[in-house]
N, C-alpha and C. Protein backbone atom coordinates (compact mmCIF):
# COMPACT_ATOMS: atom_id res chain seq x y z
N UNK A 1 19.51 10.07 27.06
CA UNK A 1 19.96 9.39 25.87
C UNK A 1 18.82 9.33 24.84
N UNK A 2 19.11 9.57 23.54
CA UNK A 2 18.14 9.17 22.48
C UNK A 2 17.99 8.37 22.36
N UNK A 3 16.47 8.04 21.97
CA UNK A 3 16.62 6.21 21.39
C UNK A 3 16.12 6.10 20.11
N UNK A 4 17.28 5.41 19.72
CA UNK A 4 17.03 5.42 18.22
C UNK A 4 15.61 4.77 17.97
N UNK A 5 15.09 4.91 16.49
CA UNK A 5 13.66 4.76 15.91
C UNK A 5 14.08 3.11 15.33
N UNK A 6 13.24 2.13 15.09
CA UNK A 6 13.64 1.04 14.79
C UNK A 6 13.52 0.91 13.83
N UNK A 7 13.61 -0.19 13.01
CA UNK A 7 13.86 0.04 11.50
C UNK A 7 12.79 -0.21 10.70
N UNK A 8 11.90 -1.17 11.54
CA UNK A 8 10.47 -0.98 10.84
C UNK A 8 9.48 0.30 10.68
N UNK A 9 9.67 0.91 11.67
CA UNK A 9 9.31 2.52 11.74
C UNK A 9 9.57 3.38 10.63
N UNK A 10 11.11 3.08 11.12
CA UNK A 10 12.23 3.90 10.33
C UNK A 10 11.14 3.87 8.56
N UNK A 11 11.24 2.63 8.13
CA UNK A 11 10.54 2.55 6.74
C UNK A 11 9.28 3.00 6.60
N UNK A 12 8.50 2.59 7.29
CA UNK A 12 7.32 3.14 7.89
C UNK A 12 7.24 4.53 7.58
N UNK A 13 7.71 5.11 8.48
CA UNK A 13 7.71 6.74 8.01
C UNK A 13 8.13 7.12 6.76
N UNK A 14 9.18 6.28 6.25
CA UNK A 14 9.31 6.78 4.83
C UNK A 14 8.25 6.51 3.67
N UNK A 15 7.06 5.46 4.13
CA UNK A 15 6.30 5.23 3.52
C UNK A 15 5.33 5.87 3.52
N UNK A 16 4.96 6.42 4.25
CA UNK A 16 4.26 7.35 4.95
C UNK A 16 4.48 9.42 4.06
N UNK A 17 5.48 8.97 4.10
CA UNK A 17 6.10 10.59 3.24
C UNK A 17 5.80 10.22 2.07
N UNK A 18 5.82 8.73 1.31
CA UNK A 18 5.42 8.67 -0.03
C UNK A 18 4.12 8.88 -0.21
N UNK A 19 3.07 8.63 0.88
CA UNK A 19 2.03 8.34 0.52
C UNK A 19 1.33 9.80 0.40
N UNK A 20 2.12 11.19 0.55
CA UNK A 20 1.57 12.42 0.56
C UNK A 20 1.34 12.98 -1.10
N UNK A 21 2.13 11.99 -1.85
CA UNK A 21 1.63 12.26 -3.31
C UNK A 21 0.77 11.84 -4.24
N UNK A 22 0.19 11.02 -3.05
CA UNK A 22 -1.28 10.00 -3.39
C UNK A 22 -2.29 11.00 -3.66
N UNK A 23 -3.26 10.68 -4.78
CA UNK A 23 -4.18 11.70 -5.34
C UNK A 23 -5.79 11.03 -4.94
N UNK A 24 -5.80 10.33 -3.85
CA UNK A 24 -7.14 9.77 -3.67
C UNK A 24 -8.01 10.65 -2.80
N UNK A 25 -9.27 10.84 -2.75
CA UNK A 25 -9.64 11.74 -1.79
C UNK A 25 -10.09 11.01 -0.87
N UNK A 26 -10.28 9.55 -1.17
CA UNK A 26 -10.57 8.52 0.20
C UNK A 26 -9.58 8.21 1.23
N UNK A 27 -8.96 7.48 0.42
CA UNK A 27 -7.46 6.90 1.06
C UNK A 27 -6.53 7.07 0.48
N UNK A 28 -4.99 7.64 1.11
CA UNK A 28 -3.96 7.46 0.17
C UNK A 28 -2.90 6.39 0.88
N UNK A 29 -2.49 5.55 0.12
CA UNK A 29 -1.50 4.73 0.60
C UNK A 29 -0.17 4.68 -0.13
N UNK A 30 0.98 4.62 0.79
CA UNK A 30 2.11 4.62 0.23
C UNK A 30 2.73 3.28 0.67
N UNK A 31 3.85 2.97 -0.54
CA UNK A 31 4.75 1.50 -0.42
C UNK A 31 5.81 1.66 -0.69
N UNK A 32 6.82 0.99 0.18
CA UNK A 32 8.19 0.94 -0.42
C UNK A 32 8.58 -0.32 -0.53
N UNK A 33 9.37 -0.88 -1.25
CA UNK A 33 10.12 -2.00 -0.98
C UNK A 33 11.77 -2.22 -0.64
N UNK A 34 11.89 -2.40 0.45
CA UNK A 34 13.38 -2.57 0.92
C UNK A 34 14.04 -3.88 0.64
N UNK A 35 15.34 -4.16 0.42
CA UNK A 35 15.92 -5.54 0.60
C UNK A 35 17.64 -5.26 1.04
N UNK A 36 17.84 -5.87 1.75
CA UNK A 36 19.37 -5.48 2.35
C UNK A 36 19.44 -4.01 2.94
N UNK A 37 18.31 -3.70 3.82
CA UNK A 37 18.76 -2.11 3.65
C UNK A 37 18.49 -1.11 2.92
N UNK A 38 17.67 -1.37 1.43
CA UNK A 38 18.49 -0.24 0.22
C UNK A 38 16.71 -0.24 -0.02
N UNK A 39 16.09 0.86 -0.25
CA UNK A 39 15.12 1.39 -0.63
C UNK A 39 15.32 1.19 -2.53
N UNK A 40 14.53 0.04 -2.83
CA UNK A 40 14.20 -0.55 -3.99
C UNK A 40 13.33 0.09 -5.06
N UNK A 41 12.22 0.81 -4.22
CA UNK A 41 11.09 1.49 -5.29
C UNK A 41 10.54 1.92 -4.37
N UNK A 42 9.23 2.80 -4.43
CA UNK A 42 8.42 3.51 -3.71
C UNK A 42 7.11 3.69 -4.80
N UNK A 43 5.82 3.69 -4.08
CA UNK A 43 4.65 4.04 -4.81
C UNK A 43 3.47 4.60 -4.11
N UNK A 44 2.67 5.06 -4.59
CA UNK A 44 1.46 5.97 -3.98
C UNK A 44 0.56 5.31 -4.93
N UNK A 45 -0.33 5.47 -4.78
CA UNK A 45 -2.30 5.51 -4.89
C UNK A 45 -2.08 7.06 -5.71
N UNK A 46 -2.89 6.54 -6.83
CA UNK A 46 -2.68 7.86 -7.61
C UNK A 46 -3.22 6.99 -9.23
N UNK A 47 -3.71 8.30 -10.34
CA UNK A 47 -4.46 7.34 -11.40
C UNK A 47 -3.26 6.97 -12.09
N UNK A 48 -3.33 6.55 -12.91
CA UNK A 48 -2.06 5.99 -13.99
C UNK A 48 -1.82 7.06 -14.84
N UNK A 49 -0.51 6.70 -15.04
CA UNK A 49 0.16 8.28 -15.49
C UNK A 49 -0.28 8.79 -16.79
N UNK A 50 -0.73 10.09 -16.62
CA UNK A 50 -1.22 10.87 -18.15
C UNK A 50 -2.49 11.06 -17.78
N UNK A 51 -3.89 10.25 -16.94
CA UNK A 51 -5.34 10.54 -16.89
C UNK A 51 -5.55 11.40 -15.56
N UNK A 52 -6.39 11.86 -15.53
CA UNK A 52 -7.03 12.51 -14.34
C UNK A 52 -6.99 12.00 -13.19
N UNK A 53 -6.79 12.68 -12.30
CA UNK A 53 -6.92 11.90 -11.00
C UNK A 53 -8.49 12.31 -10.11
N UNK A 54 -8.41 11.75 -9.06
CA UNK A 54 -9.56 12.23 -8.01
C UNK A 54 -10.03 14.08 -7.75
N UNK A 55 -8.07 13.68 -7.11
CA UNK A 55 -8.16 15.52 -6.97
C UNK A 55 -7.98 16.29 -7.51
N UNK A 56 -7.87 16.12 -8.71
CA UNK A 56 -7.62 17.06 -9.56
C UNK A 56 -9.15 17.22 -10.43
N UNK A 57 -9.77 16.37 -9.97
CA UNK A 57 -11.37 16.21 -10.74
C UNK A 57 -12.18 16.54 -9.95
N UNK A 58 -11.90 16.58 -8.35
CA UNK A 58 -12.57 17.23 -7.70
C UNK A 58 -13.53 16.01 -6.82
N UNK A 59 -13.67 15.08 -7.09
CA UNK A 59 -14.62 13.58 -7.14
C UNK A 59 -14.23 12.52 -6.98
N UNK A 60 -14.62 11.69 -6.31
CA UNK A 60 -14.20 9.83 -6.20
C UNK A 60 -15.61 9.40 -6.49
N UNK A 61 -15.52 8.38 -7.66
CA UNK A 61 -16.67 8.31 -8.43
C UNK A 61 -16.94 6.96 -7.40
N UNK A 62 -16.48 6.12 -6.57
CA UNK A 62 -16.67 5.17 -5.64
C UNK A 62 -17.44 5.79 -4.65
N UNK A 63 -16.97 7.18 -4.30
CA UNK A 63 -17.73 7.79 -2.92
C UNK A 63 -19.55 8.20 -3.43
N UNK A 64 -19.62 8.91 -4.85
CA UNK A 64 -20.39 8.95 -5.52
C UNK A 64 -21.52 8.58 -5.34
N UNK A 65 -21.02 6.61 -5.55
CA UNK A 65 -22.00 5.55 -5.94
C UNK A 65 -22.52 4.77 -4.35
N UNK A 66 -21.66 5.55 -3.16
CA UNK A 66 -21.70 5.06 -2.05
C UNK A 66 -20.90 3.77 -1.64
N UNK A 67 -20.16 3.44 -2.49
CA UNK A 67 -19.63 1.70 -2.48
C UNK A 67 -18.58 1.91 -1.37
N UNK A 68 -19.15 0.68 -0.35
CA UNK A 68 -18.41 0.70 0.62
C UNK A 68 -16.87 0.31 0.79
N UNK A 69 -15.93 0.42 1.21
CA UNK A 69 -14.67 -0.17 1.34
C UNK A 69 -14.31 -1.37 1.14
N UNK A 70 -13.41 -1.58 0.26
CA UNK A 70 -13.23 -2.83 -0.14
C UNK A 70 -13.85 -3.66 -1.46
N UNK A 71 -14.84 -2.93 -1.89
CA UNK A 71 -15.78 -3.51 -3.10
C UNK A 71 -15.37 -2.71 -4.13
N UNK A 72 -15.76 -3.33 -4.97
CA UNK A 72 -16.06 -2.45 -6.72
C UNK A 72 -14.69 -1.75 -7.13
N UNK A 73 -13.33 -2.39 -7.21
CA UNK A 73 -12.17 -1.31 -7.02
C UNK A 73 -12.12 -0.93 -8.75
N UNK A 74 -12.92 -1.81 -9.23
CA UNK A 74 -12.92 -1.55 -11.10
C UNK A 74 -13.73 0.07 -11.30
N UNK A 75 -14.29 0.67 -10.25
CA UNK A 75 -14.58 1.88 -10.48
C UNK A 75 -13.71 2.81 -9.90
N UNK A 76 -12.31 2.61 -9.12
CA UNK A 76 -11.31 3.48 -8.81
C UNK A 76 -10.66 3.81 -9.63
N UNK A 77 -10.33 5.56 -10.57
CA UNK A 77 -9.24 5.51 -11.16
C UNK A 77 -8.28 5.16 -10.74
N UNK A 78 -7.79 4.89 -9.86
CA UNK A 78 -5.91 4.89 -8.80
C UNK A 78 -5.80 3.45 -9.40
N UNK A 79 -4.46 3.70 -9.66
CA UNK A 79 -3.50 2.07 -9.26
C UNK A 79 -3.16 2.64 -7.23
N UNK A 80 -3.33 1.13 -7.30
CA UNK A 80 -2.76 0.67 -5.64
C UNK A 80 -1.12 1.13 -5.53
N UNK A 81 -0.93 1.52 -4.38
CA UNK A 81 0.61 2.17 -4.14
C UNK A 81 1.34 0.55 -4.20
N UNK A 82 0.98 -0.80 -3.86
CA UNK A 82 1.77 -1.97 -3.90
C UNK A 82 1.85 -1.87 -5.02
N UNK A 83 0.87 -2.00 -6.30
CA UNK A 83 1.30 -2.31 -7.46
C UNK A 83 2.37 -0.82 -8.21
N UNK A 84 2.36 0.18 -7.80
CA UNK A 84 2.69 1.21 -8.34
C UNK A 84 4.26 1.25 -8.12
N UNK A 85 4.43 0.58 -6.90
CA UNK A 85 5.85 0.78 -6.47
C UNK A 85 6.33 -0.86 -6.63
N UNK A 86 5.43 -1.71 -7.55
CA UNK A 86 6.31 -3.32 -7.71
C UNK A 86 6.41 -2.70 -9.21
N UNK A 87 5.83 -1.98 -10.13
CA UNK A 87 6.20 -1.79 -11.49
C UNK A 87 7.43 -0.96 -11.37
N UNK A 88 7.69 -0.35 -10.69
CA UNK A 88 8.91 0.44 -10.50
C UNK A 88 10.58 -0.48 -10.57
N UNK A 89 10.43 -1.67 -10.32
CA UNK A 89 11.07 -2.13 -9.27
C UNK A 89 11.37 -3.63 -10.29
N UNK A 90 12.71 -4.31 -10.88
CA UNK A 90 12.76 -5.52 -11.51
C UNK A 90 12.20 -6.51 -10.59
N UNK A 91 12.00 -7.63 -11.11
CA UNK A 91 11.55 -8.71 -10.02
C UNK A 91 13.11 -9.00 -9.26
N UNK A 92 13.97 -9.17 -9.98
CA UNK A 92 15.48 -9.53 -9.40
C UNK A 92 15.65 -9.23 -8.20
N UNK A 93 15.43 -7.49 -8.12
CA UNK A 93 15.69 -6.61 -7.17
C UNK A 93 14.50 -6.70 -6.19
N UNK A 94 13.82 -7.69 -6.27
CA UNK A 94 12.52 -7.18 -5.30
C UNK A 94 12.42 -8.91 -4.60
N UNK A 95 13.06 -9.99 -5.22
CA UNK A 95 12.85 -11.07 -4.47
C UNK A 95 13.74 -11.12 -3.22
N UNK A 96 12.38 -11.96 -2.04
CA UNK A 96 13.54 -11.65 -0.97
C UNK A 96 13.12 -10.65 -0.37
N UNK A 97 12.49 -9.34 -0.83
CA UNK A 97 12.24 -8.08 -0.03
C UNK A 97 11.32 -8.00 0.66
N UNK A 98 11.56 -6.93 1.19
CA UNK A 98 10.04 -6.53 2.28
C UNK A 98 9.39 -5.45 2.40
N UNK A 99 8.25 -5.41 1.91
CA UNK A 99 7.58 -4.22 1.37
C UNK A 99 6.69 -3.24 2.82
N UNK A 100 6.05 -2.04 2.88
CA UNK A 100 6.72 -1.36 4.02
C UNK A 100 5.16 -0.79 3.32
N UNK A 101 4.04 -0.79 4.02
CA UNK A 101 2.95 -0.19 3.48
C UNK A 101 2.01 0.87 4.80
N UNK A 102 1.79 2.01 3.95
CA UNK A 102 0.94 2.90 4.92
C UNK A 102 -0.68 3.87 4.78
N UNK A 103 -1.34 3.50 5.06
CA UNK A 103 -2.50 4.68 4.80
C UNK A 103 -2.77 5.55 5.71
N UNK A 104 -3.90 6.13 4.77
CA UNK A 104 -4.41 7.17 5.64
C UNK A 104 -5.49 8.01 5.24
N UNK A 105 -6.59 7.64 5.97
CA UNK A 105 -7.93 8.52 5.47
C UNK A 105 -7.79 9.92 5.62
N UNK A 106 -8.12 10.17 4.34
CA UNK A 106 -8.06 11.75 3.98
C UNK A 106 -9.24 12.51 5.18
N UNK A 107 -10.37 12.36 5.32
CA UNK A 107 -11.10 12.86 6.25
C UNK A 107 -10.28 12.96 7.35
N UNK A 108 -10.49 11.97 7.95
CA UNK A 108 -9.76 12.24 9.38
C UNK A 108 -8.24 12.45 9.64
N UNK A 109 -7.53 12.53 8.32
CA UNK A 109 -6.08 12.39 8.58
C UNK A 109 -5.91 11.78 9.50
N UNK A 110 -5.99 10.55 9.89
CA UNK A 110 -5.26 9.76 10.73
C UNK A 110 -5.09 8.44 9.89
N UNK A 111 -3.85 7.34 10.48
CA UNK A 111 -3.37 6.24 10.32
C UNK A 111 -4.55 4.91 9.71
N UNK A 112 -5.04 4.65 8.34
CA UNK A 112 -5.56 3.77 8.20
C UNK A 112 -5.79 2.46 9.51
N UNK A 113 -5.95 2.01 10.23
CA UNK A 113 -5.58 1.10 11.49
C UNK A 113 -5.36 -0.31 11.40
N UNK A 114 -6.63 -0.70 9.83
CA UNK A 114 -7.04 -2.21 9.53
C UNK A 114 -6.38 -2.34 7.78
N UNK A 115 -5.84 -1.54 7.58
CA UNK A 115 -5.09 -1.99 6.87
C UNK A 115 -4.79 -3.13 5.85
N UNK A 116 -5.20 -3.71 4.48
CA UNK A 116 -4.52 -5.07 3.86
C UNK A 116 -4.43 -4.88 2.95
N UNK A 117 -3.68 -5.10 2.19
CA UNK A 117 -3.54 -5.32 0.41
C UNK A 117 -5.08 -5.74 0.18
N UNK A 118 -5.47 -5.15 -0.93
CA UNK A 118 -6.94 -6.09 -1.67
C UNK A 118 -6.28 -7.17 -2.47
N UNK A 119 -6.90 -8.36 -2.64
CA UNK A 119 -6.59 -9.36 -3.48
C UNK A 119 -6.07 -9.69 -4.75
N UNK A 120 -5.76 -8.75 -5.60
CA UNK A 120 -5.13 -8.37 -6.59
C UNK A 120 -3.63 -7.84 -6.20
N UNK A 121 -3.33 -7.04 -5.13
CA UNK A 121 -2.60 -6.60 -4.90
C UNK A 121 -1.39 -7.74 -4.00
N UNK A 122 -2.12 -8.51 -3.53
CA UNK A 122 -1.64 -9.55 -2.83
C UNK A 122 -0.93 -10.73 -3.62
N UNK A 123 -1.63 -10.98 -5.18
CA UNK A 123 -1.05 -12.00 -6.22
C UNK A 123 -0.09 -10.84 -6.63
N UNK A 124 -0.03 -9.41 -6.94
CA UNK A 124 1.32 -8.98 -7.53
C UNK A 124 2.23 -9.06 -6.29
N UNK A 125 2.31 -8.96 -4.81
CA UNK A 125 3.24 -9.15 -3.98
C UNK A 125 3.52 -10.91 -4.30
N UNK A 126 2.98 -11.54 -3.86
CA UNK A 126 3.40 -13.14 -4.69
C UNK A 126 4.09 -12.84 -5.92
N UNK A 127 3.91 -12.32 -6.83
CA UNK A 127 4.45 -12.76 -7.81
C UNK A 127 5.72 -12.12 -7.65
N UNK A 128 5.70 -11.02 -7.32
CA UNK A 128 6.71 -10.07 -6.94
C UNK A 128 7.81 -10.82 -6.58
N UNK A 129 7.66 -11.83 -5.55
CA UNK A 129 8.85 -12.59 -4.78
C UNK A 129 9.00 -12.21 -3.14
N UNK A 130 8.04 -10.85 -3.13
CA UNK A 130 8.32 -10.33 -2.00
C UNK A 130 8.06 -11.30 -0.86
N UNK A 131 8.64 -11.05 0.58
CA UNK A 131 8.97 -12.15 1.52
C UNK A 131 7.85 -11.62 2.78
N UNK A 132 7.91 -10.19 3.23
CA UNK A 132 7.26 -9.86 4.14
C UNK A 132 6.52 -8.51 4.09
N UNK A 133 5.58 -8.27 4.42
CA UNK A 133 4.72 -7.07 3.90
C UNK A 133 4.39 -6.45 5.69
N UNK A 134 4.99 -5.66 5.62
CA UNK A 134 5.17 -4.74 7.17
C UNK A 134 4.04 -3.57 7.09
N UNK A 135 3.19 -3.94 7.88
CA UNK A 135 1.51 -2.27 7.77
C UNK A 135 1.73 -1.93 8.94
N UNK A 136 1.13 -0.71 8.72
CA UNK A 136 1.42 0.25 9.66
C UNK A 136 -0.13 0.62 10.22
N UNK A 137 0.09 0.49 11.63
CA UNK A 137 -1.40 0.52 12.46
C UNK A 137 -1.96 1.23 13.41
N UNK A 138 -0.54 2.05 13.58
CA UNK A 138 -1.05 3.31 14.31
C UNK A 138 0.64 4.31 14.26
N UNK A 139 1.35 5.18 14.58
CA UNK A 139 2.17 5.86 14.68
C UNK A 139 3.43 5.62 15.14
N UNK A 140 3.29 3.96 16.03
CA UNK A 140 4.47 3.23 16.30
C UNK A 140 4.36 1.62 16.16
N UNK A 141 3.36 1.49 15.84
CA UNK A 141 2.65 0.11 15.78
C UNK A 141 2.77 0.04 14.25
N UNK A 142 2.56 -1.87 13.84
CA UNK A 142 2.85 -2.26 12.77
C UNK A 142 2.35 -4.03 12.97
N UNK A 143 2.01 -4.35 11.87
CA UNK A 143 1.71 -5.68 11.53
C UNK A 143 2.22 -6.71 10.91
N UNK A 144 2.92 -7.72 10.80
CA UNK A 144 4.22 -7.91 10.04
C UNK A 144 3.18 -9.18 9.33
N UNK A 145 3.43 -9.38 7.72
CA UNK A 145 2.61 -10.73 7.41
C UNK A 145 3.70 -11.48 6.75
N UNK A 146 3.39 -12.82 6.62
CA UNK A 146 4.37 -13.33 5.69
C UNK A 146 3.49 -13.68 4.54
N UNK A 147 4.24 -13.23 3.19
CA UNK A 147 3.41 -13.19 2.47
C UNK A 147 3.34 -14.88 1.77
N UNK A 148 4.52 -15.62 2.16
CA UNK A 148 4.02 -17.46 2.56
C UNK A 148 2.51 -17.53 2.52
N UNK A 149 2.35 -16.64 3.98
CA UNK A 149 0.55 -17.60 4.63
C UNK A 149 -0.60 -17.30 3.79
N UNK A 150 0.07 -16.12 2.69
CA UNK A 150 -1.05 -16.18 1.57
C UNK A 150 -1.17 -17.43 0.31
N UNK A 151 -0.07 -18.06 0.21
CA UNK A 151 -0.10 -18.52 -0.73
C UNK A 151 -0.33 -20.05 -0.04
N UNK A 152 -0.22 -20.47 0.86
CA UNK A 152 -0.23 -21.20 1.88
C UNK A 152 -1.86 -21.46 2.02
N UNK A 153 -2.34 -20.42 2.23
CA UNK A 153 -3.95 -20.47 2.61
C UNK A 153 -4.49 -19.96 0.74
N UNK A 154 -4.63 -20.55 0.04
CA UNK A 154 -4.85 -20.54 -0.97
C UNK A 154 -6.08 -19.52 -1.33
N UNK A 155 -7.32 -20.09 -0.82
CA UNK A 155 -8.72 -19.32 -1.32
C UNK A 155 -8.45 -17.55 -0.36
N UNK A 156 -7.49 -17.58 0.28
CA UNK A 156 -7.64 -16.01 1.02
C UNK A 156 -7.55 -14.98 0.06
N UNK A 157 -7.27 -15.25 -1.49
CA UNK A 157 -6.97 -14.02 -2.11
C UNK A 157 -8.40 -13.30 -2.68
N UNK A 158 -9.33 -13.83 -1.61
CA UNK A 158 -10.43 -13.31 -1.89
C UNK A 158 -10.80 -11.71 -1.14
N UNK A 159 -11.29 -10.75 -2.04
CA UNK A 159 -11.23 -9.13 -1.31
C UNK A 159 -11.48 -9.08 0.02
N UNK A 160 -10.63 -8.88 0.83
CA UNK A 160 -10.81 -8.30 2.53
C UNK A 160 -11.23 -6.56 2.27
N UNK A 161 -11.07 -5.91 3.71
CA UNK A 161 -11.20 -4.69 3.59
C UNK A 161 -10.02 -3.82 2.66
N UNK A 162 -9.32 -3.68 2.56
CA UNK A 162 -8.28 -3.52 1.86
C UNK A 162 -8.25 -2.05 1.63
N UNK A 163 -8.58 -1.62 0.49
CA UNK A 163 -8.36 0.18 0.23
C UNK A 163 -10.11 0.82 0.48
């Protein structure tokens, strides 16, 4: 008998296929946001539309300067795949939802593992309305947060490891 894929997966992987149009040469991350079922928006890591990107420039001016993960994101051209795929998306249609996030280091092509929104990205999921933010941590594995315990724990919107 087959067994079916579950539904956090299920999104998962589709987030995962978004994130192949990500233009970062560090990390590319992809997002979707689901609610009832229905694939709401989708976004990638990639510069803002019309400027240059990483790969197409050949360079990540972060890798450059050596700045480690998580710091200095004011020198990344990319918008974040959360924010890329909440501009997509009315707030109407997005309260209530649950957003479906994936990386993946370009070097090693494998599964980002530690995974988080950076702190900016975390006040547009708040504001968003969004309810639960589902990461992906290895190929069947996943992390489920409520995005409550951010707003809940107030000073956390301070930068973790994030992109």
């Amino acid at each position: 008998m087959v067994k079916r894929r579950d539904k956090h997966n299920y999104y998962l992987d589709i987030a995962e296929t978004v994130l192949e149009r990500g233009t970062c040469l560090r990390r590319n991350f992809g997002a979707i946001i689901v609610k009832n079922d229905e694939i709401i928006a989708t976004g990638y890591s990639g510069a803002p539309r019309r400027r240059k990107n990483c790969l197409d420039l050949g360079y990540c001016r972060r890798e450059q300067l050596g700045v480690p993960r998580g710091e200095r994101y004011e020198l990344c051209r990319s918008v974040h795949a959360e924010a890329n795929c909440i501009i997509s998306a009315s707030r109407m249609s997005m309260l209530g939802g649950v957003m479906y996030l994936v990386g993946r280091d370009m070097k090693t092509n494998t599964v980002v593992e530690d995974a988080s929104s950076c702190a900016m990205c975390k006040r547009l999921i708040i504001n968003a309305g969004i309810d639960k933010l589902v990461i992906r941590n290895a190929p069947d594995k996943y992390t489920v947060v409520e995005v409550q315990s951010w707003v809940d724990q107030d000073d956390s919107l301070t930068d973790t490891l994030g992109y």
